[in-house]
C-alpha atoms as a PDB file:
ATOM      1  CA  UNK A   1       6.863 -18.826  -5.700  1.00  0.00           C
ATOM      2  CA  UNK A   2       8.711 -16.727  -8.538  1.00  0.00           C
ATOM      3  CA  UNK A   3      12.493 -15.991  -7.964  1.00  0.00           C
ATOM      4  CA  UNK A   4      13.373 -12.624  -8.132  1.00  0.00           C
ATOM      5  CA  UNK A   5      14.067 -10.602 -10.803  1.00  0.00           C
ATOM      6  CA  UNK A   6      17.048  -9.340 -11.472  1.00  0.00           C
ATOM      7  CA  UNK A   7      17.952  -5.953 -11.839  1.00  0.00           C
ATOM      8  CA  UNK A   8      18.179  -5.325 -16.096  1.00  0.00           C
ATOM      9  CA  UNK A   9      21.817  -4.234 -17.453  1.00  0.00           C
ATOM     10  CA  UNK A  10      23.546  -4.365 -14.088  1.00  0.00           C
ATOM     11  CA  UNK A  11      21.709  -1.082 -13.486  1.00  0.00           C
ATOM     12  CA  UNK A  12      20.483  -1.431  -9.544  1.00  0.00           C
ATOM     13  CA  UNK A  13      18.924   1.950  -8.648  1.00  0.00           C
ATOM     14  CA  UNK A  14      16.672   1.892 -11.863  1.00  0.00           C
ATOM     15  CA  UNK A  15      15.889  -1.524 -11.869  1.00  0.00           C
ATOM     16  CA  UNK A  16      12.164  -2.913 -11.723  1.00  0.00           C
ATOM     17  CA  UNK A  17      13.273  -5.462  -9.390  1.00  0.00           C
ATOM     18  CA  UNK A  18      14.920  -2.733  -7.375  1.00  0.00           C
ATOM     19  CA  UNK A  19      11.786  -0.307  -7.353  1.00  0.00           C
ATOM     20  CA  UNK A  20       9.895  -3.281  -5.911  1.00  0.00           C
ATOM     21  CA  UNK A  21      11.715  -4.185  -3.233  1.00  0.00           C
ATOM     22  CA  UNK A  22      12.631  -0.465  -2.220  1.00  0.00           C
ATOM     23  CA  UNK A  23       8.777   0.201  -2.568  1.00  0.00           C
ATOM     24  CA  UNK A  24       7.686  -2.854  -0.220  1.00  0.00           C
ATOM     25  CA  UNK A  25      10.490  -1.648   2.338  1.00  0.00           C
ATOM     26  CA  UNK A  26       8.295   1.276   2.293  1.00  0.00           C
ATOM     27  CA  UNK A  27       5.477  -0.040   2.604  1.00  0.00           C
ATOM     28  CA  UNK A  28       6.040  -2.290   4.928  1.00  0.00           C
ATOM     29  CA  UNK A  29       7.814  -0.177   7.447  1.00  0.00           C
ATOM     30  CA  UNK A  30       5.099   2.097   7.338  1.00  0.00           C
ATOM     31  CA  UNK A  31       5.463   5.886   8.866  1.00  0.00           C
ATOM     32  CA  UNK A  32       7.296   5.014  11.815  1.00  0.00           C
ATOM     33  CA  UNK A  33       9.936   3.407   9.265  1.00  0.00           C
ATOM     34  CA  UNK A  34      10.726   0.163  11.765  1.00  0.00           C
ATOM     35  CA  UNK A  35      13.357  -2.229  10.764  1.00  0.00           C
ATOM     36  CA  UNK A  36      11.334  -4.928   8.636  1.00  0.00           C
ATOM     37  CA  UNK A  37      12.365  -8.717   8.060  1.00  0.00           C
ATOM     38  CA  UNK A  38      12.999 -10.574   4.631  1.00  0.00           C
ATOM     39  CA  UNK A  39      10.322 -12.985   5.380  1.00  0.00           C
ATOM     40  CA  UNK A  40       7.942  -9.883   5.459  1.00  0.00           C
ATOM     41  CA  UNK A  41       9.604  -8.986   1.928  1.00  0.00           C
ATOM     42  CA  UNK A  42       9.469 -12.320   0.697  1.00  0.00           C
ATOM     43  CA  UNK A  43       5.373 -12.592   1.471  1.00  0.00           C
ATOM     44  CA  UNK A  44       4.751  -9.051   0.566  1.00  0.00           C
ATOM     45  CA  UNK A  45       6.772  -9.524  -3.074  1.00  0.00           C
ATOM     46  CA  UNK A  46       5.497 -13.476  -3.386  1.00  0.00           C
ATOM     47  CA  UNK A  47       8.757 -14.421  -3.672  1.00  0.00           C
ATOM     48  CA  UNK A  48      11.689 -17.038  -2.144  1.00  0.00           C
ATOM     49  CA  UNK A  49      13.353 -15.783   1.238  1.00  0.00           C
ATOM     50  CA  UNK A  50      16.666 -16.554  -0.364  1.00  0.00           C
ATOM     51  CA  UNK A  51      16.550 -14.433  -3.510  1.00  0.00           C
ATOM     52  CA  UNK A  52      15.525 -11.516  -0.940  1.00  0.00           C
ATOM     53  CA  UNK A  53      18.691 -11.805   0.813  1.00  0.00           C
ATOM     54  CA  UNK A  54      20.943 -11.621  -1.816  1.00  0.00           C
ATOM     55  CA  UNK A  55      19.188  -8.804  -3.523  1.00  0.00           C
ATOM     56  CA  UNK A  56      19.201  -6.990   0.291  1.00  0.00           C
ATOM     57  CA  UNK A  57      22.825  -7.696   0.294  1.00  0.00           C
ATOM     58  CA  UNK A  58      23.230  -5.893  -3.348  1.00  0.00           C
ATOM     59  CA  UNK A  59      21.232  -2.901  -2.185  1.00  0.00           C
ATOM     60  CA  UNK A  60      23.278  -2.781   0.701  1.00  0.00           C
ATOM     61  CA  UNK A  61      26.873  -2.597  -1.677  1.00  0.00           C
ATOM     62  CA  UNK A  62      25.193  -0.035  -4.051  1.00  0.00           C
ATOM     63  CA  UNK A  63      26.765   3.009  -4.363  1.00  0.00           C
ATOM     64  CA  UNK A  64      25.305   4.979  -2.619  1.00  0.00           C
ATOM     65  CA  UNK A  65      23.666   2.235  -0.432  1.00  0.00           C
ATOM     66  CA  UNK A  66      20.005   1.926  -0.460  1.00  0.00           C
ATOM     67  CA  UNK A  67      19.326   0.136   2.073  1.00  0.00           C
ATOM     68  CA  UNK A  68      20.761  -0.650   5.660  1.00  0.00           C
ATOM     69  CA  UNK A  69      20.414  -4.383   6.132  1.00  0.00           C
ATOM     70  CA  UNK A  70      21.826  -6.210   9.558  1.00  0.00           C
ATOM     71  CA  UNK A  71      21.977  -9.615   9.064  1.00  0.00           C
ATOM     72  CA  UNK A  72      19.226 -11.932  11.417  1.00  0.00           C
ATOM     73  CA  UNK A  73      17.875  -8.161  12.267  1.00  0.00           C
ATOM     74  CA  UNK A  74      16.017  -6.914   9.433  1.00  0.00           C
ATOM     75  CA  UNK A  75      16.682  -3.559   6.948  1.00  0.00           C
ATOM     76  CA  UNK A  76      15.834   0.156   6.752  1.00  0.00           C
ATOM     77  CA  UNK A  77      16.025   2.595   3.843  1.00  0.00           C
ATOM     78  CA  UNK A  78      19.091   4.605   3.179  1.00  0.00           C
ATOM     79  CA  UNK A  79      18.531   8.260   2.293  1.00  0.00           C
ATOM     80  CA  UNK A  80      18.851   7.544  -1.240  1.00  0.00           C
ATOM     81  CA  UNK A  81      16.307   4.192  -0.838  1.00  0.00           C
ATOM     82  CA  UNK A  82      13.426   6.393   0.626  1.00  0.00           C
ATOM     83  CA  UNK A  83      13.825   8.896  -1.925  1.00  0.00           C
ATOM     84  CA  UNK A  84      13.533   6.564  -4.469  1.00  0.00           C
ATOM     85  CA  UNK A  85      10.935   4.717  -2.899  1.00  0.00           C
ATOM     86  CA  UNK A  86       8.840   7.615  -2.336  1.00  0.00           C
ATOM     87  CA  UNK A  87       9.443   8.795  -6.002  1.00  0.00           C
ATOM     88  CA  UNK A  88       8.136   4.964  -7.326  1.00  0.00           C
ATOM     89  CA  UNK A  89       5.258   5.212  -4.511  1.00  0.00           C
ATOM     90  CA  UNK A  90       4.437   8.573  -6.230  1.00  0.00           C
ATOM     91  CA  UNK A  91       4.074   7.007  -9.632  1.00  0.00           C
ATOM     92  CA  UNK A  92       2.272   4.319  -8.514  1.00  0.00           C
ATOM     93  CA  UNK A  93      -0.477   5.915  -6.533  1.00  0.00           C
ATOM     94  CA  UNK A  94      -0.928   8.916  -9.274  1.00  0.00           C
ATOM     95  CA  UNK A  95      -1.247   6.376 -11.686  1.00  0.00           C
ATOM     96  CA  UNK A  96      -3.525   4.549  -9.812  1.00  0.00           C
ATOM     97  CA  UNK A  97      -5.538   7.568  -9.466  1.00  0.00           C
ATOM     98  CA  UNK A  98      -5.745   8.779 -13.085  1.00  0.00           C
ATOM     99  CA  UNK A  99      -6.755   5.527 -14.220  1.00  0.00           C
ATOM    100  CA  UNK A 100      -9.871   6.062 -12.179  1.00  0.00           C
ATOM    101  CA  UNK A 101     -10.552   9.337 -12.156  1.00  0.00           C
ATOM    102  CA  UNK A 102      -9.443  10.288 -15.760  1.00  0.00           C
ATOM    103  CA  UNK A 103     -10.313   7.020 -17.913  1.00  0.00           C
ATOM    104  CA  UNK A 104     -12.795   5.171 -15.810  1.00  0.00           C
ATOM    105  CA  UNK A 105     -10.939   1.863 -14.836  1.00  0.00           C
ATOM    106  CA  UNK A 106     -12.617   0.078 -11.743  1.00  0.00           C
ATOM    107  CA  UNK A 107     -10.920   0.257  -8.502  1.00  0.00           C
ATOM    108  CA  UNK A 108     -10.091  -3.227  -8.491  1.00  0.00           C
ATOM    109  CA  UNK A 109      -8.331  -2.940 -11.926  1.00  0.00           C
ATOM    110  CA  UNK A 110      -6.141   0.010 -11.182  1.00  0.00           C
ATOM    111  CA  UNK A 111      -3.761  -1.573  -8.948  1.00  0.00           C
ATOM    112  CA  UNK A 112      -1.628  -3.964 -11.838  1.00  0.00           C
ATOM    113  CA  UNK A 113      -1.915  -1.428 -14.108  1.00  0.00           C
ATOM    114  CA  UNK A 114      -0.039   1.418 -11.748  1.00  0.00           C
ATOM    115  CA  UNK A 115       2.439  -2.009 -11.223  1.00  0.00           C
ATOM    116  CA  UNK A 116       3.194  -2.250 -14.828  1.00  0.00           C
ATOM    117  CA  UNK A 117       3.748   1.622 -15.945  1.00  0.00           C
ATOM    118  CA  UNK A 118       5.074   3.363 -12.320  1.00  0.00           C
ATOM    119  CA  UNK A 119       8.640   2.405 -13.484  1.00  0.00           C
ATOM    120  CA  UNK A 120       8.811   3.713 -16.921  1.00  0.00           C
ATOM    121  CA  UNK A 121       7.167   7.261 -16.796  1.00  0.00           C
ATOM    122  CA  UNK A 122       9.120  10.530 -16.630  1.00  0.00           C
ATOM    123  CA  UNK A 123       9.116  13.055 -13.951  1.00  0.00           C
ATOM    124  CA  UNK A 124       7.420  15.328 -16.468  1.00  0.00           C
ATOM    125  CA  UNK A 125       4.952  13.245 -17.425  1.00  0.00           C
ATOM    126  CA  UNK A 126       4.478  12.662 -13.812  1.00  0.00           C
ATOM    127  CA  UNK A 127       3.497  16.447 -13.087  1.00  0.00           C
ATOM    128  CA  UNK A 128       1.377  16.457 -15.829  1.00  0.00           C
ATOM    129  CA  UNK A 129      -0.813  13.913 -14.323  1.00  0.00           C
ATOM    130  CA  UNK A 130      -0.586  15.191 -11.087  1.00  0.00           C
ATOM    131  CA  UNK A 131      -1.796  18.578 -12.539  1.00  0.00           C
ATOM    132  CA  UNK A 132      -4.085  17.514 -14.038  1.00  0.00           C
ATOM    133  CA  UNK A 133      -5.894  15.390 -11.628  1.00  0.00           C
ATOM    134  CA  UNK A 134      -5.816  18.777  -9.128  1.00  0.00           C
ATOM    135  CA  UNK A 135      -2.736  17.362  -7.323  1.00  0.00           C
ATOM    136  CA  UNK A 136      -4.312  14.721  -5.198  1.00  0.00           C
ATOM    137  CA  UNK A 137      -3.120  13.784  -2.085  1.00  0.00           C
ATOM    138  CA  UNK A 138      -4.415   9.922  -1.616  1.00  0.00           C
ATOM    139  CA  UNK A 139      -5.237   7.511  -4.257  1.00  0.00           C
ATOM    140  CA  UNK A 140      -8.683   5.585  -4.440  1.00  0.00           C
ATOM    141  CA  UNK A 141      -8.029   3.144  -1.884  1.00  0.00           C
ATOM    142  CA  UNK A 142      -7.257   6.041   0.347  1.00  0.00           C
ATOM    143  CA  UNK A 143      -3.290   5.498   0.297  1.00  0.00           C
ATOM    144  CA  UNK A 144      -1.498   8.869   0.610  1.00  0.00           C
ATOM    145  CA  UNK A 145       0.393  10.233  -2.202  1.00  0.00           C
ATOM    146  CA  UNK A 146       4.051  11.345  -1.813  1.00  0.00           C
ATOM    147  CA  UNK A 147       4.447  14.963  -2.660  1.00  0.00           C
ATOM    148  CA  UNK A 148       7.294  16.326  -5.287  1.00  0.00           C
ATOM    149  CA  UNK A 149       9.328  17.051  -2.030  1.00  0.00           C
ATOM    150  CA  UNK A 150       8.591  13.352  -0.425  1.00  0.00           C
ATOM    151  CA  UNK A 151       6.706  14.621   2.396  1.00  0.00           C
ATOM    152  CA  UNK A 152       3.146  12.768   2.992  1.00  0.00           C
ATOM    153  CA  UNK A 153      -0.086  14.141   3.718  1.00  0.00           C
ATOM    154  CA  UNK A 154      -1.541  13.203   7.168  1.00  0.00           C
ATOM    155  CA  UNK A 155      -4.919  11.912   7.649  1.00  0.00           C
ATOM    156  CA  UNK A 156      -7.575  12.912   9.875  1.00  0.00           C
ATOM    157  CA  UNK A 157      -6.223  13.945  13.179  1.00  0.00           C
ATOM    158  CA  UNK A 158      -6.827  11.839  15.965  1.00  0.00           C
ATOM    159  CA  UNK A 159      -5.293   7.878  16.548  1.00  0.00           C
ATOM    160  CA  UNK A 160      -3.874   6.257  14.044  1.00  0.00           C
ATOM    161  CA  UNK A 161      -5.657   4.316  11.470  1.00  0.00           C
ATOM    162  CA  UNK A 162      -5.970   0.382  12.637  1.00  0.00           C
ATOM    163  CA  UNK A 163      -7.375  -2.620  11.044  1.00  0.00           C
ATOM    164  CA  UNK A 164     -11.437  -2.947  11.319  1.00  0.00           C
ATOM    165  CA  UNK A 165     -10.602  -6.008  13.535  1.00  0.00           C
ATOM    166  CA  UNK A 166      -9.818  -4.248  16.374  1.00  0.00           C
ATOM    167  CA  UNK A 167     -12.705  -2.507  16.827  1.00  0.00           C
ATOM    168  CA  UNK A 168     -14.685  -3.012  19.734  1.00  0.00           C
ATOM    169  CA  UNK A 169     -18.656  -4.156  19.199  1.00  0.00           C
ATOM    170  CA  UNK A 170     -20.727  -0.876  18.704  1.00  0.00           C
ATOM    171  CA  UNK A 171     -17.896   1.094  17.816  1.00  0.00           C
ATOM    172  CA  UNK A 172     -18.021   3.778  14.666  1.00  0.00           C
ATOM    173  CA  UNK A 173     -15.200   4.736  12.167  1.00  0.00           C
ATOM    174  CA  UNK A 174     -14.506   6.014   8.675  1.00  0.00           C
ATOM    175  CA  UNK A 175     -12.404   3.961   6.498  1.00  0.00           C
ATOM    176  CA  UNK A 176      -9.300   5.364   5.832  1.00  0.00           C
ATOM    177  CA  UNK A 177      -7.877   2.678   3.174  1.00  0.00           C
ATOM    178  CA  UNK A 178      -8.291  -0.713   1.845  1.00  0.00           C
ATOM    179  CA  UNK A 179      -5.579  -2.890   0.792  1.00  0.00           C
ATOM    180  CA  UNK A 180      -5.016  -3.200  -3.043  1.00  0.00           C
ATOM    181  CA  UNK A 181      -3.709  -6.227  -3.444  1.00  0.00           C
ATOM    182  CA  UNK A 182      -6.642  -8.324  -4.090  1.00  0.00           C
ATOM    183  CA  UNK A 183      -9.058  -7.550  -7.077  1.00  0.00           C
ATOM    184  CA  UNK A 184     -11.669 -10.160  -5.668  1.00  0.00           C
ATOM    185  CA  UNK A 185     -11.482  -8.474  -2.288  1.00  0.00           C
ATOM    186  CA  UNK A 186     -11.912  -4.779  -3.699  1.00  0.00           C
ATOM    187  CA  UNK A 187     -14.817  -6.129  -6.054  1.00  0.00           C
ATOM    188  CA  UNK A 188     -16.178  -7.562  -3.253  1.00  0.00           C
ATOM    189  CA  UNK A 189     -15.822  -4.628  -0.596  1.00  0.00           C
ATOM    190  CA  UNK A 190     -17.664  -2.264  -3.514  1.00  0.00           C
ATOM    191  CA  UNK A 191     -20.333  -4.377  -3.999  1.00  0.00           C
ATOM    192  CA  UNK A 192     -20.873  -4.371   0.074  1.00  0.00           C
ATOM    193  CA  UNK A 193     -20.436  -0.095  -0.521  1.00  0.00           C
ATOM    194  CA  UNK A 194     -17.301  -0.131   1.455  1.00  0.00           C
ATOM    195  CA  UNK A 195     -14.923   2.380   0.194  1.00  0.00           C
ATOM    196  CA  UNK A 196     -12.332   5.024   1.525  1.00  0.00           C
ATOM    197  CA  UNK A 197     -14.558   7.669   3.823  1.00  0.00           C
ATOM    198  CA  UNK A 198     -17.404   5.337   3.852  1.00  0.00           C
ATOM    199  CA  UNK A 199     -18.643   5.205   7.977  1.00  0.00           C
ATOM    200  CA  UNK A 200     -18.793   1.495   9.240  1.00  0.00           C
ATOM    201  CA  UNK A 201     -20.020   0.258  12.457  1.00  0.00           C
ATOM    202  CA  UNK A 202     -18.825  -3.215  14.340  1.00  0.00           C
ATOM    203  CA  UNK A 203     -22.278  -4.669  15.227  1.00  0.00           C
ATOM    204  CA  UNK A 204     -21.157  -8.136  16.269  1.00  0.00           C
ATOM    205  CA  UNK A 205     -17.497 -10.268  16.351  1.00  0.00           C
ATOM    206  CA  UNK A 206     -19.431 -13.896  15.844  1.00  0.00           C
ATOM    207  CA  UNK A 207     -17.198 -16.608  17.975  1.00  0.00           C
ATOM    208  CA  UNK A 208     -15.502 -19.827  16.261  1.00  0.00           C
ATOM    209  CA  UNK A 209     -15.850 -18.420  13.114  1.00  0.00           C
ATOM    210  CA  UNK A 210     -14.203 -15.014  13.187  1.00  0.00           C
ATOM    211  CA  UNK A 211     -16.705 -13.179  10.703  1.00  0.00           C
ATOM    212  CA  UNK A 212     -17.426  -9.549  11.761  1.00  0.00           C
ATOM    213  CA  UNK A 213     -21.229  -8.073  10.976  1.00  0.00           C
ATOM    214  CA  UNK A 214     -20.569  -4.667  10.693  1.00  0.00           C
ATOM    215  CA  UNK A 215     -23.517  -1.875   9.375  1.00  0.00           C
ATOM    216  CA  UNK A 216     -21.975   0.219   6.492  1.00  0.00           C
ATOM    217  CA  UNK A 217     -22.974   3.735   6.541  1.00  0.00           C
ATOM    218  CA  UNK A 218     -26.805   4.431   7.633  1.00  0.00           C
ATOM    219  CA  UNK A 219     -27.858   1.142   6.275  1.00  0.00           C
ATOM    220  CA  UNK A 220     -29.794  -0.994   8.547  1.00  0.00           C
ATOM    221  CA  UNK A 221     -28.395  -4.114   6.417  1.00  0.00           C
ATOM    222  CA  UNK A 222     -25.634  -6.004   8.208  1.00  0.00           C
ATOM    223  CA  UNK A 223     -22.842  -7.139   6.221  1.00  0.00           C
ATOM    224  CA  UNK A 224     -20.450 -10.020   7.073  1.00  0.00           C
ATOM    225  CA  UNK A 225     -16.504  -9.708   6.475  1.00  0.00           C
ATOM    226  CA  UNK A 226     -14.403 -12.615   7.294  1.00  0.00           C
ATOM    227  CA  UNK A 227     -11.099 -11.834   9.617  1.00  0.00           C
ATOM    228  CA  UNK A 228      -8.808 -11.219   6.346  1.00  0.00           C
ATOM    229  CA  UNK A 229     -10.979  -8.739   5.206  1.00  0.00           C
ATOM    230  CA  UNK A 230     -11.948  -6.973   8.167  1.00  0.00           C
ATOM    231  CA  UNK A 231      -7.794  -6.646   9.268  1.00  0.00           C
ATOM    232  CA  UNK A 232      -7.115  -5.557   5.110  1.00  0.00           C
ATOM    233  CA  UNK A 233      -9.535  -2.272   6.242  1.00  0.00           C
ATOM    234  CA  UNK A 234      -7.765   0.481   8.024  1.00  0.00           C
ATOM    235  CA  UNK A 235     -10.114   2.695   9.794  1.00  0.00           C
ATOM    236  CA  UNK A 236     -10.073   5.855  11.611  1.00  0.00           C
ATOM    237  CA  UNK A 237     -12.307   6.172  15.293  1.00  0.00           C
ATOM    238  CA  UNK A 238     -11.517  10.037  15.658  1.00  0.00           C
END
C-alpha cells in the first residue's frame, strides 16, 4: 500500500489528497450519507489505515471543518466537505463523460484520466464542458452527475438500485451502473455487451463456485460473471 499524500503547501481544502478522501466519503456513504469507517477509506483509496486517521483528524481541525469524524465510530461530511465533494464528483464524472462522448476514449480508459485532471480545471471550463456535452446528468458507467447547485438526478423510479447478486433466478433488470475502478473488468463487461441500460436476466446462481449465468438483453447466449463482478453491477428491477 501507498501512504497518503499529503495535502501540497499546507493548503487542505484544495489539496489532491483532500479531494480524494472527501470524494470517497462521498462515495462511500452513498445517498443516505451513513457514517463510513477508515478501513472502508483505506480499501477504497488503497492506502494504510493509519495515514487515514491522521488525515480524518486534519479534516476534522480545518477551518471550516470538513468532515465530522468520532473516533472508533466512523465520519460524515461537513457542509463545506459535501460541497466540495460534490463539486470534485462533478469534475470527475463530466470529465469522464467528455472523454467518451467528445474524443472517443474507451470506457475503460476514462476513469484515470477524469482522476488525473478533476482537480485542476476551473469552474468555467467546467460549464463549458457541461454545455457542451447537453448537460448530462450520469456519466458512462451510469454514475449520476452533480448539478451546479449539488443536487443529483434520481434514477428510474421504483427500488433502489442493488448489486446483480441479489437477484433472484429468472429475475429481469436494467443496469443502472458499473463500477469504474477496474479497466479489465469494464473491458471485459463490454465485450459480454453489458453496459448502463443494457436489460440482464439471472438464469442460474451455479453452487460452490459462485458464478452467475445471466442472458444479456434478448440474446439467447448465457454469459458467466463471477461473484465480484456480478456485486460491481448495480441494477434496477422496476
Amino acid at each position: 500500500m501507498r501512504d497518503a499524500k499529503e495535502p501540497h503547501g499546507g493548503r487542505s481544502p484544495g489539496s489532491e489528497a483532500t479531494d480524494d478522501y472527501l470524494k470517497a466519503i462521498f462515495e462511500i456513504g452513498g445517498r443516505e450519507e451513513r457514517m463510513v469507517g477508515s478501513k472502508e477509506i483505506a480499501s477504497h483509496l488503497e492506502i494504510t489505515a493509519a495515514s487515514v486517521t491522521n488525515m480524518l483528524q486534519k479534516l476534522a481541525a480545518a477551518q471550516p471543518p470538513l468532515v465530522v469524524y468520532q473516533k472508533h465510530h466512523g465520519v460524515n461530511l461537513s457542509r463545506a466537505g459535501k460541497k466540495r465533494a460534490l463539486e470534485i464528483v462533478r469534475h470527475h464524472r463530466l470529465i469522464e463523460t467528455f472523454l467518451a462522448q467528445v474524443l472517443g476514449y474507451p470506457w475503460d480508459e476514462v476513469h484515470q484520466e477524469a482522476e488525473r485532471l478533476e482537480h485542476f480545471i476551473s469552474e468555467r471550463f467546467e460549464e463549458r464542458i457541461a454545455a457542451k456535452l447537453g448537460h448530462p446528468e450520469f456519466d458512462p458507467h451510469g454514475h449520476a452527475i452533480p448539478a451546479l447547485d449539488g443536487s443529483l438526478p434520481g434514477g428510474a423510479p421504483g427500488r433502489a438500485p442493488q448489486a446483480l447478486s441479489q437477484l433472484k433466478p429468472g429475475q429481469t433488470a436494467r443496469v443502472a451502473s458499473v463500477s469504474d475502478k477496474d479497466p479489465d473488468m469494464l473491458r471485459h463487461l463490454a465485450a459480454e455487451g453489458i453496459r448502463p441500460g443494457i436489460r440482464l436476466t439471472l438464469s442460474e446462481r451455479l453452487p460452490f463456485s459462485g458464478s452467475f449465468q445471466v442472458r444479456v438483453g434478448k440474446s439467447e447466449k448465457l454469459c458467466s460473471l463471477s461473484e465480484p463482478l456480478a456485486s460491481a453491477i448495480l441494477v434496477a428491477t422496476k
